[in-house]
PDB file of N, CA and C in Angstrom:
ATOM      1  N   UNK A   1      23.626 -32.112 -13.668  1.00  0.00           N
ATOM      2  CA  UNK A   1      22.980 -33.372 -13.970  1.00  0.00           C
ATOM      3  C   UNK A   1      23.913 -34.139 -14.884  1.00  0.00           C
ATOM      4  N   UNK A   2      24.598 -35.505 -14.335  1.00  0.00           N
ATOM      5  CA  UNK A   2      25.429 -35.543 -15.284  1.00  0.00           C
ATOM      6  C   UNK A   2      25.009 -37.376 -15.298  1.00  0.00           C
ATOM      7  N   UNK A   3      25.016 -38.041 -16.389  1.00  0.00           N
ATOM      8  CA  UNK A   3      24.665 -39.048 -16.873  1.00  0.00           C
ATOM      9  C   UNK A   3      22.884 -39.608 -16.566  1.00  0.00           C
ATOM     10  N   UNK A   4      21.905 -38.841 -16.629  1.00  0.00           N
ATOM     11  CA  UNK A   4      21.008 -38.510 -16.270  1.00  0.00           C
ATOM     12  C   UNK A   4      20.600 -38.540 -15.169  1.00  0.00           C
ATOM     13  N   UNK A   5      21.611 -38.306 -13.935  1.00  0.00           N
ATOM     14  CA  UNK A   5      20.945 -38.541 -12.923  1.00  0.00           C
ATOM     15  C   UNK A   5      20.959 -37.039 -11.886  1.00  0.00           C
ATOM     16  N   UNK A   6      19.970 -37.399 -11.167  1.00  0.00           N
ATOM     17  CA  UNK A   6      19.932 -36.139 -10.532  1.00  0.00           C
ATOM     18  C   UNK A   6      20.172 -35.685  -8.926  1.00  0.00           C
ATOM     19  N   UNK A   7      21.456 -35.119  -8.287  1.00  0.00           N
ATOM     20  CA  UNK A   7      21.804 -34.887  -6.949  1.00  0.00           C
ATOM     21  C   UNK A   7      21.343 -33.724  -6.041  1.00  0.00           C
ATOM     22  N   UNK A   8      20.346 -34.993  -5.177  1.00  0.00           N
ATOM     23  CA  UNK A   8      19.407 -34.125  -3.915  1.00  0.00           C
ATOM     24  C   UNK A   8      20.594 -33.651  -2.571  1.00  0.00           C
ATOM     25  N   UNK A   9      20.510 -32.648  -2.355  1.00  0.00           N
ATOM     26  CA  UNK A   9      20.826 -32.643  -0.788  1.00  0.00           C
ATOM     27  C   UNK A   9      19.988 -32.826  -0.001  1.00  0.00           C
ATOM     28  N   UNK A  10      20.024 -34.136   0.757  1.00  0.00           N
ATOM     29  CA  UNK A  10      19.137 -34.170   2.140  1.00  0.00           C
ATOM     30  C   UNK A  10      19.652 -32.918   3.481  1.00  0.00           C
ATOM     31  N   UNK A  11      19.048 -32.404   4.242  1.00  0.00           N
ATOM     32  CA  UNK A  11      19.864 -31.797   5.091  1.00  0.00           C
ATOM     33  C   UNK A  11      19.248 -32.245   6.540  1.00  0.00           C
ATOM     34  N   UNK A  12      17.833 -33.442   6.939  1.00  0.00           N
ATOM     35  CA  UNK A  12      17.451 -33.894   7.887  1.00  0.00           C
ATOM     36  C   UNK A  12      16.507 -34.734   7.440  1.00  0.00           C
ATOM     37  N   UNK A  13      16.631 -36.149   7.800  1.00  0.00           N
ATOM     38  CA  UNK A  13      15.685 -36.817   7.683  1.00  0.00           C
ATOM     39  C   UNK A  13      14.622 -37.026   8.986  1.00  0.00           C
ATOM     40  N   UNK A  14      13.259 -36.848   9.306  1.00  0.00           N
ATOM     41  CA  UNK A  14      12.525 -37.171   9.873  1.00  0.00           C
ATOM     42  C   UNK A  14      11.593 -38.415  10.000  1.00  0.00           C
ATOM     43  N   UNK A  15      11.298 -39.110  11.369  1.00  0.00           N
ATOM     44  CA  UNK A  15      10.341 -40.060  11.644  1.00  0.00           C
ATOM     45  C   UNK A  15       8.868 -39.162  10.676  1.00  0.00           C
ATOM     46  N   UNK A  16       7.912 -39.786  10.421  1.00  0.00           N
ATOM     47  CA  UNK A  16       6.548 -39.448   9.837  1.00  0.00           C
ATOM     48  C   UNK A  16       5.947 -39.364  11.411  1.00  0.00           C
ATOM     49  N   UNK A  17       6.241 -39.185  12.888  1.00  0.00           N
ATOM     50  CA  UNK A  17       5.336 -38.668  13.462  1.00  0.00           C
ATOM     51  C   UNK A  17       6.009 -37.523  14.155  1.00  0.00           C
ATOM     52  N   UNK A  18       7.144 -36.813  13.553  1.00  0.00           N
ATOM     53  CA  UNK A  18       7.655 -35.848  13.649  1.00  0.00           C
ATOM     54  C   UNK A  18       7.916 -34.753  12.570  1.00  0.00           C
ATOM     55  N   UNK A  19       6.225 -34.927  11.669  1.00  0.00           N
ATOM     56  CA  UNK A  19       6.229 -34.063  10.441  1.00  0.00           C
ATOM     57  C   UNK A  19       6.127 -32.582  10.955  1.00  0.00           C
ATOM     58  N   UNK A  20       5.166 -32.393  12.313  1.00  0.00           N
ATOM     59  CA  UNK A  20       5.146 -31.221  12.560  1.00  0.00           C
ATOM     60  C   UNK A  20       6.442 -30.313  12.899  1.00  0.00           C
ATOM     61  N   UNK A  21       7.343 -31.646  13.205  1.00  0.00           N
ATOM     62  CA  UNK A  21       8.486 -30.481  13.711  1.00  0.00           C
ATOM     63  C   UNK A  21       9.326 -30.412  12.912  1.00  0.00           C
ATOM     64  N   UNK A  22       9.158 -30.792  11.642  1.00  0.00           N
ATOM     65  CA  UNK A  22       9.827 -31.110  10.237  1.00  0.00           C
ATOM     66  C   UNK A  22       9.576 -29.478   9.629  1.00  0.00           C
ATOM     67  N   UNK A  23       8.273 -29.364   9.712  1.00  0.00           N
ATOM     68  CA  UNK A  23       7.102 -28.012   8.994  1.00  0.00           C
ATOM     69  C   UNK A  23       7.057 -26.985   9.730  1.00  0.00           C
ATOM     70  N   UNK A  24       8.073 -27.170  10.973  1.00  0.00           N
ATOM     71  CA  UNK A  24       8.553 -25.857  11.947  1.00  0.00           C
ATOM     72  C   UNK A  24       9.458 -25.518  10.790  1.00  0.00           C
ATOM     73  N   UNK A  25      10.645 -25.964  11.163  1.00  0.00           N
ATOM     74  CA  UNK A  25      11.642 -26.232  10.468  1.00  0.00           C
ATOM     75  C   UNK A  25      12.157 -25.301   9.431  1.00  0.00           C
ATOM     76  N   UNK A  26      11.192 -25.632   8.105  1.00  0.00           N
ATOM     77  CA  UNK A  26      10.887 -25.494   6.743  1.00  0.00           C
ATOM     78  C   UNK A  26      10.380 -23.923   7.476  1.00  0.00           C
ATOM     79  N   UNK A  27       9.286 -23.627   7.784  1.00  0.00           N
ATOM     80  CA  UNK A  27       8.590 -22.411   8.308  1.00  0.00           C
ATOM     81  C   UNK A  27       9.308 -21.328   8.689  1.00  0.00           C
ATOM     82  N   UNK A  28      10.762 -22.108   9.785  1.00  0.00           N
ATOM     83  CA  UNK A  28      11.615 -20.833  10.057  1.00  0.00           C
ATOM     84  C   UNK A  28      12.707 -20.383   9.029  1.00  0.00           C
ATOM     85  N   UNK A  29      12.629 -21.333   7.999  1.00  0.00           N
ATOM     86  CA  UNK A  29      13.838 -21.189   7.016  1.00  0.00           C
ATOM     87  C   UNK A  29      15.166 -21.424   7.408  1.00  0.00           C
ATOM     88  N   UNK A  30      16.316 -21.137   6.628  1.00  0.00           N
ATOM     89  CA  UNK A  30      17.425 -21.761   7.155  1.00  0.00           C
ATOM     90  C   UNK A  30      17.744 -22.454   6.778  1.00  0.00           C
ATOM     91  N   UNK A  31      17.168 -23.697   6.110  1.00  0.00           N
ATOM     92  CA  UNK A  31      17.340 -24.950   5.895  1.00  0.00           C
ATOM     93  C   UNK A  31      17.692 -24.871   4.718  1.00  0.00           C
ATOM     94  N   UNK A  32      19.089 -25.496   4.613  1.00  0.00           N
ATOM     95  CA  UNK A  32      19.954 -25.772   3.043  1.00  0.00           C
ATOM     96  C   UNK A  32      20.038 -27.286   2.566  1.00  0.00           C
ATOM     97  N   UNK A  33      18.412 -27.328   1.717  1.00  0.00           N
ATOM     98  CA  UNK A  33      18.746 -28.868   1.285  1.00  0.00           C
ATOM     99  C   UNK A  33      17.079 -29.659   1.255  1.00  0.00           C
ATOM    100  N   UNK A  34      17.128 -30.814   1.536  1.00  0.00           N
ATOM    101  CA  UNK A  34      15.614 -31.141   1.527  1.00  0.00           C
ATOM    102  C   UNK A  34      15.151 -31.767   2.804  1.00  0.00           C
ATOM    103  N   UNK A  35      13.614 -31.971   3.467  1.00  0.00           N
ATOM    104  CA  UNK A  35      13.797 -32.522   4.522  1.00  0.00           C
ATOM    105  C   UNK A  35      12.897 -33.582   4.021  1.00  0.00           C
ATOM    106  N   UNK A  36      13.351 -35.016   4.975  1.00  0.00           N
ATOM    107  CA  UNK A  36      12.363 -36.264   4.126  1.00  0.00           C
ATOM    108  C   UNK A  36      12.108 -36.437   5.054  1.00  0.00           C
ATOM    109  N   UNK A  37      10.266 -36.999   5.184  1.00  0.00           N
ATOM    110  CA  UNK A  37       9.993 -37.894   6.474  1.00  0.00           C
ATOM    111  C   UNK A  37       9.972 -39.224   6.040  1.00  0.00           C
ATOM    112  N   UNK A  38      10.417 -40.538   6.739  1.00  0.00           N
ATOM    113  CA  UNK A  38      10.372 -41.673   6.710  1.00  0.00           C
ATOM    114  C   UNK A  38       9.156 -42.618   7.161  1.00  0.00           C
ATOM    115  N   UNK A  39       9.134 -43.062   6.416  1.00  0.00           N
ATOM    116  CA  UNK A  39       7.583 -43.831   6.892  1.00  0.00           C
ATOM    117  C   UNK A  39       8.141 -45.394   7.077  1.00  0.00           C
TER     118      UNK A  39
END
């Protein structure tokens, strides 16, 4: 954390009507980083 700010890794951004396959995803693990849905 350096000058107060703080660095996310995104590793997939998702549409919001592709949360379910977002919450596969997350479920099977694997995933290095964060997943965002977009609205």
């Amino acid at each position: 954390m350096e000058e107060g700010r703080i660095a996310l890794r995104v590793a997939k951004a998702f549409p919001a009507e592709q949360a379910a396959e977002a919450h596969r995803l997350l479920a099977a693990g694997g995933i290095r980083g964060r997943l965002v849905l977009t609205f």
